[in-house]
PDB file of N, CA and C in Angstrom:
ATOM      1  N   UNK A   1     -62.724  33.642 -46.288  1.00  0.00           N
ATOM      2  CA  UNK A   1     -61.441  34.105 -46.762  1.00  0.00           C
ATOM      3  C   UNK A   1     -61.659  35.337 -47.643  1.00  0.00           C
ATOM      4  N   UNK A   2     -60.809  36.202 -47.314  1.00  0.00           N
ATOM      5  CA  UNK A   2     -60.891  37.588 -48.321  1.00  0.00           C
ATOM      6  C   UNK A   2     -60.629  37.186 -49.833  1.00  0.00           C
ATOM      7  N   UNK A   3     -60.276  38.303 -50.623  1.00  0.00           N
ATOM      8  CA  UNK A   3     -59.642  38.410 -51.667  1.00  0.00           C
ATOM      9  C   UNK A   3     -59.377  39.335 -52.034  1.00  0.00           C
ATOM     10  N   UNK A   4     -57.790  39.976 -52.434  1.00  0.00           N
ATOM     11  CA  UNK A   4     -57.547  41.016 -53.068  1.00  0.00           C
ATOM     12  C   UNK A   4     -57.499  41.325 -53.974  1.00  0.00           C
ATOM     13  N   UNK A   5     -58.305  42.753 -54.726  1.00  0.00           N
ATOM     14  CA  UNK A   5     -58.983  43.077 -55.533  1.00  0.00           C
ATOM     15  C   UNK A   5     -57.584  44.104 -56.319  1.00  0.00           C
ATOM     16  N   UNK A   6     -57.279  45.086 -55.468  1.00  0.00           N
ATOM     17  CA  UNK A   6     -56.076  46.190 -56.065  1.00  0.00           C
ATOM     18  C   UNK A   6     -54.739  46.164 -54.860  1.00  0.00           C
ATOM     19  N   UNK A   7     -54.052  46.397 -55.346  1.00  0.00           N
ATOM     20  CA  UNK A   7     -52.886  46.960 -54.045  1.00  0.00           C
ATOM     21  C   UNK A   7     -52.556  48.152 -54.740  1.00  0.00           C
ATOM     22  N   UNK A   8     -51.802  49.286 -54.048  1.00  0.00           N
ATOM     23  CA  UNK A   8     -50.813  50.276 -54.076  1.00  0.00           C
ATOM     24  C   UNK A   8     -49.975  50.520 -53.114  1.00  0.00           C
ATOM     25  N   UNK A   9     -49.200  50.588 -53.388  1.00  0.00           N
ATOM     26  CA  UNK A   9     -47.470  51.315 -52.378  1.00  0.00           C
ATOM     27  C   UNK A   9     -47.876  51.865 -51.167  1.00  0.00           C
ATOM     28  N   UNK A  10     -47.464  52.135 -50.229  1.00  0.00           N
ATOM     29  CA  UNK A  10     -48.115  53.079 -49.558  1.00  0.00           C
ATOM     30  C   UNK A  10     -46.826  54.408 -49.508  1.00  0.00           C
ATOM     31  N   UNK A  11     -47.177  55.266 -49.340  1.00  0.00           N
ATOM     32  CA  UNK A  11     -46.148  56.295 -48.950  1.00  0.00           C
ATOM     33  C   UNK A  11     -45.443  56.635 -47.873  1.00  0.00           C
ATOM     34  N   UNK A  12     -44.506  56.913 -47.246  1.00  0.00           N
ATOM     35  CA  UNK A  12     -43.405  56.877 -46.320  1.00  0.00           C
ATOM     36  C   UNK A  12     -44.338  57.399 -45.390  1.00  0.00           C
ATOM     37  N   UNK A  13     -44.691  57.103 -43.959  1.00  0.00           N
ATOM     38  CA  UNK A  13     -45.250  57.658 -42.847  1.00  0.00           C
ATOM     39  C   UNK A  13     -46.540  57.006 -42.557  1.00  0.00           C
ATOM     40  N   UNK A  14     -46.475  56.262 -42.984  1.00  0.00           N
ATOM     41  CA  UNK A  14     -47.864  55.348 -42.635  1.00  0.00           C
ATOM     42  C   UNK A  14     -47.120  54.302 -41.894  1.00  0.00           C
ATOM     43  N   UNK A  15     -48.201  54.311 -40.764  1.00  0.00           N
ATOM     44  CA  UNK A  15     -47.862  53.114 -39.920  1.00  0.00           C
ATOM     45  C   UNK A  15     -48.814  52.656 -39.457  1.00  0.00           C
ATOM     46  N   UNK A  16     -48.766  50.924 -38.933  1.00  0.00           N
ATOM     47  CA  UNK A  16     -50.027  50.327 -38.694  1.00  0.00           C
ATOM     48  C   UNK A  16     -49.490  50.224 -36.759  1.00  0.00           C
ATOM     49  N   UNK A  17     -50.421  50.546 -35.604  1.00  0.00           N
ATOM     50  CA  UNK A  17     -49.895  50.076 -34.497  1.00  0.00           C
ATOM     51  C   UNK A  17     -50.572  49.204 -33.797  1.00  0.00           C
ATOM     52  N   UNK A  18     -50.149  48.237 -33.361  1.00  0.00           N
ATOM     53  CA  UNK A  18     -50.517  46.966 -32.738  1.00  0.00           C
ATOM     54  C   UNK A  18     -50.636  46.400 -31.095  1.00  0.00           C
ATOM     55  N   UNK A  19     -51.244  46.475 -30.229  1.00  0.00           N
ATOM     56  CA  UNK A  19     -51.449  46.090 -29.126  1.00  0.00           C
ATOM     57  C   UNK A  19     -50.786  44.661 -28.775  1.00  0.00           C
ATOM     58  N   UNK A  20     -49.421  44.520 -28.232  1.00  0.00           N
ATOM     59  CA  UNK A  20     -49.019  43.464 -28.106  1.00  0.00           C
ATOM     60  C   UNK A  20     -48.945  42.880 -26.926  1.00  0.00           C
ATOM     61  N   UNK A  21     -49.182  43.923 -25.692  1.00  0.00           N
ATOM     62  CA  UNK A  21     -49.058  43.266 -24.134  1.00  0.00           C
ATOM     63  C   UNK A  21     -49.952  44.412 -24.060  1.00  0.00           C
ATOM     64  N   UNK A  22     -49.971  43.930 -22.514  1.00  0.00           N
ATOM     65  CA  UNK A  22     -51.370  44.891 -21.817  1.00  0.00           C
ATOM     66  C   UNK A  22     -51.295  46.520 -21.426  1.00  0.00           C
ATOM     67  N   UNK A  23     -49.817  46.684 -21.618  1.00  0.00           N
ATOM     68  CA  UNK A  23     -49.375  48.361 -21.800  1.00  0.00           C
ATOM     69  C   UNK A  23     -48.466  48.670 -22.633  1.00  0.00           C
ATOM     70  N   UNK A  24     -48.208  47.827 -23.808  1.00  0.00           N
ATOM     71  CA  UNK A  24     -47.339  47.896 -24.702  1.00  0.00           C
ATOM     72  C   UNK A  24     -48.022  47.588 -25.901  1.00  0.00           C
ATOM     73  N   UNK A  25     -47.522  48.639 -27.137  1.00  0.00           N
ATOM     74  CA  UNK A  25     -47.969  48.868 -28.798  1.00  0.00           C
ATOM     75  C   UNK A  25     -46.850  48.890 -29.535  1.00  0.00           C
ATOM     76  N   UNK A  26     -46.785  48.291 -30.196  1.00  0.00           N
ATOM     77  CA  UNK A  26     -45.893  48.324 -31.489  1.00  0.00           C
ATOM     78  C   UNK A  26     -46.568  48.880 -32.711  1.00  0.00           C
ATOM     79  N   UNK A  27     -44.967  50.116 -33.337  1.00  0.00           N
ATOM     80  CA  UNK A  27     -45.432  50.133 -34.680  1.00  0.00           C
ATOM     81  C   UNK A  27     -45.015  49.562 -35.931  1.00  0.00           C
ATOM     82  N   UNK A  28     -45.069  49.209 -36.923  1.00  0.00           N
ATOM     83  CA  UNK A  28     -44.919  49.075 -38.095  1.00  0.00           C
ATOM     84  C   UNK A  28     -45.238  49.611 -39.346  1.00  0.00           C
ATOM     85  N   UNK A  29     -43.752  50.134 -40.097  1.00  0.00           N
ATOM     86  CA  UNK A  29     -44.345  50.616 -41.394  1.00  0.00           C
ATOM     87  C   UNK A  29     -45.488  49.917 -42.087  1.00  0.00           C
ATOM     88  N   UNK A  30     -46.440  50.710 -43.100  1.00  0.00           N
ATOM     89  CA  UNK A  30     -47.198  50.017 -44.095  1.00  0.00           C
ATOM     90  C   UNK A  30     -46.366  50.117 -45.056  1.00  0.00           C
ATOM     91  N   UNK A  31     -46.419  49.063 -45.720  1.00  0.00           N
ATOM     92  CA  UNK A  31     -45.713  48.848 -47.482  1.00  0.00           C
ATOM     93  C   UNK A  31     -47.089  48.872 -47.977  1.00  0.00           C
ATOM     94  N   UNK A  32     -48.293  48.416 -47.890  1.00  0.00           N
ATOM     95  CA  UNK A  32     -49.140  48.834 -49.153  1.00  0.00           C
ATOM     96  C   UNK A  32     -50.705  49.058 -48.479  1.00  0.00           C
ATOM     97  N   UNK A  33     -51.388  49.083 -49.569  1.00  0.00           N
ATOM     98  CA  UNK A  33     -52.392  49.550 -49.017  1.00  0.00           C
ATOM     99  C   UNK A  33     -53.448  48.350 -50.056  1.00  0.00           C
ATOM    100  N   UNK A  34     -54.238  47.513 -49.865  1.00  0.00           N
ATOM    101  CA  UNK A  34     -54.711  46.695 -50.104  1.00  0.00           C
ATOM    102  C   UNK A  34     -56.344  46.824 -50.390  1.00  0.00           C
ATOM    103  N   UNK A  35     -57.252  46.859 -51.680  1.00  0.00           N
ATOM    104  CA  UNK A  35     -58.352  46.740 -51.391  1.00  0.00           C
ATOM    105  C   UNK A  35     -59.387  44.807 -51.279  1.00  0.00           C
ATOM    106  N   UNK A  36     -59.188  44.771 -50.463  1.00  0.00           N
ATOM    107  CA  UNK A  36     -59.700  43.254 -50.251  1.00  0.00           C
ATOM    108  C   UNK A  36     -61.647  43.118 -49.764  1.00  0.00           C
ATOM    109  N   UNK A  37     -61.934  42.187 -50.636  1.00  0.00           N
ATOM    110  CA  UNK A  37     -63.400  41.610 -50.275  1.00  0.00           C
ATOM    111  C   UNK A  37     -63.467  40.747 -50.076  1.00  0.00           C
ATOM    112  N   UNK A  38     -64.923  40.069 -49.478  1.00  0.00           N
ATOM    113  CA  UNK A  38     -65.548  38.615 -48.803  1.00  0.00           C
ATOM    114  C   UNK A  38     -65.373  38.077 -50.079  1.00  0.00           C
ATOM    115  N   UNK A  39     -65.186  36.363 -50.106  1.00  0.00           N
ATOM    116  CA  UNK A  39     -64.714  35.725 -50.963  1.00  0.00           C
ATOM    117  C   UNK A  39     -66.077  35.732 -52.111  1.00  0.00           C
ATOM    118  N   UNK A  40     -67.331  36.252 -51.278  1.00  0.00           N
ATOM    119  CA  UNK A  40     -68.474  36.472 -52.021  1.00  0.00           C
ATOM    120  C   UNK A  40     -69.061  37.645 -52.555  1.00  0.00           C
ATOM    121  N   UNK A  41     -67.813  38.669 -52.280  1.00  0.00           N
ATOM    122  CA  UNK A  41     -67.785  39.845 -52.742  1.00  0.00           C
ATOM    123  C   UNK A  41     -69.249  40.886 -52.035  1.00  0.00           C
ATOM    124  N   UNK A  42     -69.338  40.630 -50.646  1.00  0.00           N
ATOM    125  CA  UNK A  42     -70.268  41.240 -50.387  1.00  0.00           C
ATOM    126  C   UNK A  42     -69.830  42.443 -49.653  1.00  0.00           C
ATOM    127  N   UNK A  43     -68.638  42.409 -49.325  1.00  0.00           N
ATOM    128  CA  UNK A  43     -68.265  43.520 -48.764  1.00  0.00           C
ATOM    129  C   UNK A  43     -66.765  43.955 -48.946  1.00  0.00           C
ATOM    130  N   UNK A  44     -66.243  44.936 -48.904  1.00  0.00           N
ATOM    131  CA  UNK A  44     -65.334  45.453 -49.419  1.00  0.00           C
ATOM    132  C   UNK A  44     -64.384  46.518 -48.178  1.00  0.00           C
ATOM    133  N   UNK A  45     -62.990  46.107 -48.129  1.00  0.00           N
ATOM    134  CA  UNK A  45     -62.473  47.271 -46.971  1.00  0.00           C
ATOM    135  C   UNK A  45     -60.868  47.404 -47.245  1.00  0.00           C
ATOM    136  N   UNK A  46     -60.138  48.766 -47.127  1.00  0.00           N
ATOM    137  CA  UNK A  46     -59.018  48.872 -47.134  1.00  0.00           C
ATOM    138  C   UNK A  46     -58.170  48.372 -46.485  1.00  0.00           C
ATOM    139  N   UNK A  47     -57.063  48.010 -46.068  1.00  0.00           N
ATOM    140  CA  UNK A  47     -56.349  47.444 -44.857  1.00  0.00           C
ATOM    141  C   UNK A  47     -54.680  47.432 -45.640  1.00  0.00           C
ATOM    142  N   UNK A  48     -53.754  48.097 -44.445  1.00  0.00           N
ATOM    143  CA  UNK A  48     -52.469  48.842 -44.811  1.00  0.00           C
ATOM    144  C   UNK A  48     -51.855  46.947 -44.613  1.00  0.00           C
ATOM    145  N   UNK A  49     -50.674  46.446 -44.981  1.00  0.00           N
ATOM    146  CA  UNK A  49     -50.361  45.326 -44.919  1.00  0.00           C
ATOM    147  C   UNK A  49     -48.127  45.763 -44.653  1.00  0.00           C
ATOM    148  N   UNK A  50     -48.238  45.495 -43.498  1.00  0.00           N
ATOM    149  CA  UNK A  50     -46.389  45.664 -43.051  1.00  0.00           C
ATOM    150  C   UNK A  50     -45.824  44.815 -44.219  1.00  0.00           C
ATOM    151  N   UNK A  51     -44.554  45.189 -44.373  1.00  0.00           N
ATOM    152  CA  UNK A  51     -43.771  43.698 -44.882  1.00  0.00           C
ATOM    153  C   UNK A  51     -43.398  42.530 -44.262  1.00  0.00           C
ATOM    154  N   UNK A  52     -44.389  42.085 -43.223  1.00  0.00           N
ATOM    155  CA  UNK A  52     -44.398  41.128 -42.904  1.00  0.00           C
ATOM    156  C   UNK A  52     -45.221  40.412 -43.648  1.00  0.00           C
ATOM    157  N   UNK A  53     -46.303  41.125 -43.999  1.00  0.00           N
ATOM    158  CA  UNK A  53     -47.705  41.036 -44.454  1.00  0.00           C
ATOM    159  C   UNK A  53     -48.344  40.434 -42.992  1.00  0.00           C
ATOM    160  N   UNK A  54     -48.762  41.250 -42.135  1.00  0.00           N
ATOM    161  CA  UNK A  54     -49.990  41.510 -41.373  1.00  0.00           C
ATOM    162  C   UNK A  54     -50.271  42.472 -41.693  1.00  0.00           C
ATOM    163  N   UNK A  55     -51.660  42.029 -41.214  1.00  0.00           N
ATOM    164  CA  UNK A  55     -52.814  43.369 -41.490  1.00  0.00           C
ATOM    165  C   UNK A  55     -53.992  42.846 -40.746  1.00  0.00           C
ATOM    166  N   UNK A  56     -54.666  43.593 -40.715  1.00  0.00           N
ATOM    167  CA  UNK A  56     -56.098  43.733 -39.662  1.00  0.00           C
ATOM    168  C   UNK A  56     -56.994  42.641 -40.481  1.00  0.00           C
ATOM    169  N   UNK A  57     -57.298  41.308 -39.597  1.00  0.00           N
ATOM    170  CA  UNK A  57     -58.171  40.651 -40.294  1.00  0.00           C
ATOM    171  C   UNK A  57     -57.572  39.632 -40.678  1.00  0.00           C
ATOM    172  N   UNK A  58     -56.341  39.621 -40.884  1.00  0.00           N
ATOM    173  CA  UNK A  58     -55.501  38.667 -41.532  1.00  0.00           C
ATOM    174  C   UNK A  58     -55.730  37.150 -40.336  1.00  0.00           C
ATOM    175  N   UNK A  59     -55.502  36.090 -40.655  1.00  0.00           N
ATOM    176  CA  UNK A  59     -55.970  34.970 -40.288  1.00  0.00           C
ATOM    177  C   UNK A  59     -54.675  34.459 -39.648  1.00  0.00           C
ATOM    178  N   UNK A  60     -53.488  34.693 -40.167  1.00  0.00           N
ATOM    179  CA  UNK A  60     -51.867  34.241 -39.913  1.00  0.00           C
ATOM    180  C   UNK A  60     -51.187  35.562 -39.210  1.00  0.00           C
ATOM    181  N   UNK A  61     -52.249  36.394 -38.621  1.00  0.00           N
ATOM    182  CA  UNK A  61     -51.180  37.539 -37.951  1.00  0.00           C
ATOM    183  C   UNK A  61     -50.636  37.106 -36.601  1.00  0.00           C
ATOM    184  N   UNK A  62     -49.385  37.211 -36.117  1.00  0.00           N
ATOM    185  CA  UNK A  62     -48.534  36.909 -34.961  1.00  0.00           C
ATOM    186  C   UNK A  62     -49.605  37.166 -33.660  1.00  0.00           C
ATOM    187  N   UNK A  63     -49.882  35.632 -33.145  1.00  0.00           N
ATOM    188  CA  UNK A  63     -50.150  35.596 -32.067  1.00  0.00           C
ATOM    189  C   UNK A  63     -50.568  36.882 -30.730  1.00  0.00           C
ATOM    190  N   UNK A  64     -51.294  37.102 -29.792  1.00  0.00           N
ATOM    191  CA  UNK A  64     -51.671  37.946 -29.200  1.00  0.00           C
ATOM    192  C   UNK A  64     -51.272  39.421 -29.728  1.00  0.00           C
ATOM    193  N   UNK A  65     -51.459  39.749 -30.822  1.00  0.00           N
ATOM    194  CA  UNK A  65     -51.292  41.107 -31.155  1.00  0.00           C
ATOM    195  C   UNK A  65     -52.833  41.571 -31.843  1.00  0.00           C
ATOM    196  N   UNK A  66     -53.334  42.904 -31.600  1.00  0.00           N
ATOM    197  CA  UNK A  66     -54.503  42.914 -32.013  1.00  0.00           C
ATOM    198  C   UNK A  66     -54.639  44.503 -32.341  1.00  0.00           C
ATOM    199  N   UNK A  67     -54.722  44.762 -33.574  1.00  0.00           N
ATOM    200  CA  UNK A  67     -54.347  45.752 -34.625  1.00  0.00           C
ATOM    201  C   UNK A  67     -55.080  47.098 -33.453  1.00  0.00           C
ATOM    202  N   UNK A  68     -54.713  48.406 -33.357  1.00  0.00           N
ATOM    203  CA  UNK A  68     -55.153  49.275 -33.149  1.00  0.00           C
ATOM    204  C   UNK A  68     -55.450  50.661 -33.970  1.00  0.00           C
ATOM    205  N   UNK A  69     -54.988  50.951 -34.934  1.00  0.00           N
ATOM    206  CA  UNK A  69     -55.064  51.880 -35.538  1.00  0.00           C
ATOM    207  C   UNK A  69     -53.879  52.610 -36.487  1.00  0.00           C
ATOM    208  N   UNK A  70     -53.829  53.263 -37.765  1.00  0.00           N
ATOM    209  CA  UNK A  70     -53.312  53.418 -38.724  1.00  0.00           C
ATOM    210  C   UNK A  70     -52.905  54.827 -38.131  1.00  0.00           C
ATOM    211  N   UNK A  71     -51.590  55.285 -38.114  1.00  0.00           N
ATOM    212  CA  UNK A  71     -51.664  56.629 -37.847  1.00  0.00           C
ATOM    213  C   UNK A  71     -50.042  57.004 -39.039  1.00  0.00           C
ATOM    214  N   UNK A  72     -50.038  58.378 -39.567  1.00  0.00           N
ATOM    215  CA  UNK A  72     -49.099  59.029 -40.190  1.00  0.00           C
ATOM    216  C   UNK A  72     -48.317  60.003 -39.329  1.00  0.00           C
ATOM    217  N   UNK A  73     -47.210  59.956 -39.935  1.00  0.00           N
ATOM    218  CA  UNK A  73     -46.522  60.522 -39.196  1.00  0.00           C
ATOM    219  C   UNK A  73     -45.525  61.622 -40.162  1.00  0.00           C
ATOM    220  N   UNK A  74     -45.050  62.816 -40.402  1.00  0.00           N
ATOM    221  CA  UNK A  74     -44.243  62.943 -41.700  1.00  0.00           C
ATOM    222  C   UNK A  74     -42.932  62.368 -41.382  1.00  0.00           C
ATOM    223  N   UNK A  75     -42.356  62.293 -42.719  1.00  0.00           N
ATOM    224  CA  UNK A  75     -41.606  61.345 -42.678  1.00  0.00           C
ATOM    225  C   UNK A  75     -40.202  62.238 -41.891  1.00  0.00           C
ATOM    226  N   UNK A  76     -40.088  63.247 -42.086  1.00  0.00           N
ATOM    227  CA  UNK A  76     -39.107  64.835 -41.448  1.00  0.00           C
ATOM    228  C   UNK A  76     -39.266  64.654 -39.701  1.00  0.00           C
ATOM    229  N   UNK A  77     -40.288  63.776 -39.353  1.00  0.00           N
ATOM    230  CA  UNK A  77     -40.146  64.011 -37.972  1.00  0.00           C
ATOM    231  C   UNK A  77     -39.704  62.822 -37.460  1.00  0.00           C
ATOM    232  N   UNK A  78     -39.832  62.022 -38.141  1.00  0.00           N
ATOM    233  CA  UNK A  78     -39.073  60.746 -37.170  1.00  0.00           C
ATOM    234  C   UNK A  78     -40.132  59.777 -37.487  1.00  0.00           C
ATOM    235  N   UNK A  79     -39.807  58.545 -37.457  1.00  0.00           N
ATOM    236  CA  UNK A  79     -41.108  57.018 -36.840  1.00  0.00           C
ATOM    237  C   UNK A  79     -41.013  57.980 -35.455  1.00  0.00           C
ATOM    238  N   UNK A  80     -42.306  56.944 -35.235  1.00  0.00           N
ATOM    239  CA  UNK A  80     -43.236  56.911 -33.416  1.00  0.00           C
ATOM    240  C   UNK A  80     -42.268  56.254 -32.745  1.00  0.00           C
ATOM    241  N   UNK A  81     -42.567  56.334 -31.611  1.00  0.00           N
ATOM    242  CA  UNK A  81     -41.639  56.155 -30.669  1.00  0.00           C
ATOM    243  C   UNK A  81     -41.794  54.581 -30.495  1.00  0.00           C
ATOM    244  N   UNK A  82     -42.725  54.074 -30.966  1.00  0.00           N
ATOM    245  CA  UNK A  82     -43.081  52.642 -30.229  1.00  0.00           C
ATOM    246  C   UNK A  82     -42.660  51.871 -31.742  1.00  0.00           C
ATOM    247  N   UNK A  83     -42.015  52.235 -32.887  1.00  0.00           N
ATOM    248  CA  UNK A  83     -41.844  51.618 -34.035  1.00  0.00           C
ATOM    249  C   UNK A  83     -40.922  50.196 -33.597  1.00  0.00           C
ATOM    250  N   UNK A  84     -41.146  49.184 -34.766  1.00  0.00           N
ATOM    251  CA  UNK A  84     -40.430  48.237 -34.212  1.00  0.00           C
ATOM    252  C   UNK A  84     -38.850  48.840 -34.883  1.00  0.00           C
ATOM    253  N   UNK A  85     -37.993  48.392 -34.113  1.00  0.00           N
ATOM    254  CA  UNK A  85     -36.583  48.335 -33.963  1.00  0.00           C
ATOM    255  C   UNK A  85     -36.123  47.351 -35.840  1.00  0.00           C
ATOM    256  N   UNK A  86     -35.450  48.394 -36.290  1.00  0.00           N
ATOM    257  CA  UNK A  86     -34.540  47.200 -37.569  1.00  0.00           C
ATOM    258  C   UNK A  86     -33.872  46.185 -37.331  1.00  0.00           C
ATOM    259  N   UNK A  87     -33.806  45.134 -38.306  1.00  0.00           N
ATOM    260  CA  UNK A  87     -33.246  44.257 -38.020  1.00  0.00           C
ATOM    261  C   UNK A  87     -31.501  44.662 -37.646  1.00  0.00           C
ATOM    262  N   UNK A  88     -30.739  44.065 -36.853  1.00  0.00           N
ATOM    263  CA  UNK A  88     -29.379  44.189 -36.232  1.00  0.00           C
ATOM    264  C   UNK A  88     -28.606  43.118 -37.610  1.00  0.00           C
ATOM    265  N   UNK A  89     -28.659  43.383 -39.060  1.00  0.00           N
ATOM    266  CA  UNK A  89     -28.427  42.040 -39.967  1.00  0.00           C
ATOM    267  C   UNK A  89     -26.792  43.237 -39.878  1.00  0.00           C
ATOM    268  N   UNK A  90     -25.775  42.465 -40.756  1.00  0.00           N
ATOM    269  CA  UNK A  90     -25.020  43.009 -40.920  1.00  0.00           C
ATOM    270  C   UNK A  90     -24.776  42.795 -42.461  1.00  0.00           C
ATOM    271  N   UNK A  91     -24.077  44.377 -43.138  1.00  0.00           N
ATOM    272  CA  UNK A  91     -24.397  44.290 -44.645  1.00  0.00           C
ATOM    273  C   UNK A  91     -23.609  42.874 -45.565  1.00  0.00           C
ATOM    274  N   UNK A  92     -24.159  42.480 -46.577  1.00  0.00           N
ATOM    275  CA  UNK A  92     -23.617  41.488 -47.505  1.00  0.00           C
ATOM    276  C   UNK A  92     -21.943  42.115 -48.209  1.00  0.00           C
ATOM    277  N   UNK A  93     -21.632  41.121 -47.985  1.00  0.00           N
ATOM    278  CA  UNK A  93     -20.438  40.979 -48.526  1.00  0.00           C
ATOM    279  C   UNK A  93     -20.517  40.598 -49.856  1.00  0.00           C
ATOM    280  N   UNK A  94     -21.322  40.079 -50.523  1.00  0.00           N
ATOM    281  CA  UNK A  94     -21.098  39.713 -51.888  1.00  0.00           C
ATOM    282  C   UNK A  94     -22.844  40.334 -52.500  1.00  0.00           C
ATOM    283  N   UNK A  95     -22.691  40.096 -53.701  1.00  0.00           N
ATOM    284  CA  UNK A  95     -24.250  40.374 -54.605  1.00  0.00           C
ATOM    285  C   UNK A  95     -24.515  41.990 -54.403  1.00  0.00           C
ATOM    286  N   UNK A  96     -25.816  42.263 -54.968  1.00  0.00           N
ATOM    287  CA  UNK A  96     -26.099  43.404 -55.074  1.00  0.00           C
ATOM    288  C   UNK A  96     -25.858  44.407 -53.465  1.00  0.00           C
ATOM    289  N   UNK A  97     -26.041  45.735 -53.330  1.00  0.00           N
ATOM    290  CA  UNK A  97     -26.581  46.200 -52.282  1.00  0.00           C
ATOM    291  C   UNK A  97     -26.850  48.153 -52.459  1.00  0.00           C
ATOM    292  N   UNK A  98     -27.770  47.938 -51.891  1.00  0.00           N
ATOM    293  CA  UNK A  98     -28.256  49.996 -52.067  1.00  0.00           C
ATOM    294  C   UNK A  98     -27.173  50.724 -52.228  1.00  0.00           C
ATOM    295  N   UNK A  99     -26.819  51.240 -53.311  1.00  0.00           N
ATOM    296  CA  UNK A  99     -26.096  52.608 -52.931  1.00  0.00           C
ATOM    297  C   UNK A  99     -26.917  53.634 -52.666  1.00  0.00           C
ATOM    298  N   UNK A 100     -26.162  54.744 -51.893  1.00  0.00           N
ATOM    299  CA  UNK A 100     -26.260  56.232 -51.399  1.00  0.00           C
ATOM    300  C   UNK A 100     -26.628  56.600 -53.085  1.00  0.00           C
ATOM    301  N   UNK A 101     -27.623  58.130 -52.701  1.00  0.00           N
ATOM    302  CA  UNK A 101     -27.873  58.570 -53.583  1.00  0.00           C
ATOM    303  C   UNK A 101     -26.746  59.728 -54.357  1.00  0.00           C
ATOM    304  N   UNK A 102     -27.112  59.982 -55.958  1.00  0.00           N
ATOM    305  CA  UNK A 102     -26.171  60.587 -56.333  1.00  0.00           C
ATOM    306  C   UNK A 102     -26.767  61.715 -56.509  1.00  0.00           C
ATOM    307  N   UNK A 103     -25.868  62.823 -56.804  1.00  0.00           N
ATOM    308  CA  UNK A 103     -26.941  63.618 -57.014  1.00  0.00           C
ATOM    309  C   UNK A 103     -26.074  64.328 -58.357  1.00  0.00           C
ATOM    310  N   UNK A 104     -27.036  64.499 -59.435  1.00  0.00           N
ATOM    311  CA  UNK A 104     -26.785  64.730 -60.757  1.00  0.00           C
ATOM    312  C   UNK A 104     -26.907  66.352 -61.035  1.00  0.00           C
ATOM    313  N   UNK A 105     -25.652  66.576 -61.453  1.00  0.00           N
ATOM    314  CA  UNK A 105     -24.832  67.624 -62.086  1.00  0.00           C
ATOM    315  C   UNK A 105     -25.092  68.369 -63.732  1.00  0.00           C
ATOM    316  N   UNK A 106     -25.980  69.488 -63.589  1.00  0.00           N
ATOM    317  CA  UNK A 106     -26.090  69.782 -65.422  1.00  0.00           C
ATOM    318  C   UNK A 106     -24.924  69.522 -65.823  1.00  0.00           C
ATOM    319  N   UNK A 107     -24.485  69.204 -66.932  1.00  0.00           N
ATOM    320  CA  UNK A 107     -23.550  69.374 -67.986  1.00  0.00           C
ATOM    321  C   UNK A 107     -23.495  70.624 -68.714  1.00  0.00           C
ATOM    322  N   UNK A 108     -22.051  71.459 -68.333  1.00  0.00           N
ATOM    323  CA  UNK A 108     -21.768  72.866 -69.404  1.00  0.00           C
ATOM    324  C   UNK A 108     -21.356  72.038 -70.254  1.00  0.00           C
ATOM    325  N   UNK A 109     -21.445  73.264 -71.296  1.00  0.00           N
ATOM    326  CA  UNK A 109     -20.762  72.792 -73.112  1.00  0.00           C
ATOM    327  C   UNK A 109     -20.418  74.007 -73.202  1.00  0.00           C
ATOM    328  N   UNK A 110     -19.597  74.639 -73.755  1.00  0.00           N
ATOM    329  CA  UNK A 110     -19.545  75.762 -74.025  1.00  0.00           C
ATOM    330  C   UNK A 110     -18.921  75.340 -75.593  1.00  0.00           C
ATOM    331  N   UNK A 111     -19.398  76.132 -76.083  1.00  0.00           N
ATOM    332  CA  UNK A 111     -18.906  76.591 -78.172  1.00  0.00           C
ATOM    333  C   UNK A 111     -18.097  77.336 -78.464  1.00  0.00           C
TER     334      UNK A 111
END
């Protein structure tokens, strides 16, 4: 069993892609970036982790899928074409939810 040592965020355009059928890849954003070692600390390796939390190595990752490679993309050009699809949820009616950004206005004063 691993153990994680640090995490950080990852930044918008990182994606992990996954071999899920025999001519088909899926991608997925990374949310972080993970430094994990052998539970005996003999070895040490990065690995990007979706918000699913899979990641390469992981012991509980979804059935016949088998990690292929980390690739960036900027974030101005789009996800990859093979990204997985958002969830179809429809927004909450009650409790918190994202607002749109504002965008902030100097304040004149004049004397």
């Amino acid at each position: 069993m691993k153990r994680i040592v640090e995490i950080v965020p990852a930044r918008p355009g990182w994606y992990s892609r996954w071999q899920v059928g025999p001519e088909l890849t899926r991608c997925y954003p990374v949310s972080l970036w993970a430094l994990v070692e052998e539970a005996d600390g003999s070895g040490r390796e990065v690995v990007g982790m979706d918000c699913a939390g899979q990641w390469p190595g992981a012991e509980d990752n979804e059935s016949g899928g088998g990690f292929v490679r980390y690739l960036f993309q900027l974030p101005d050009s789009g996800p990859p074409e093979d990204v997985e699809p958002p969830p179809s949820v429809a927004p909450r009616s009650t409790g918190p939810r994202r607002q749109s950004a504002v965008e902030v206005q100097e304040a004149v004063v004049s004397v």
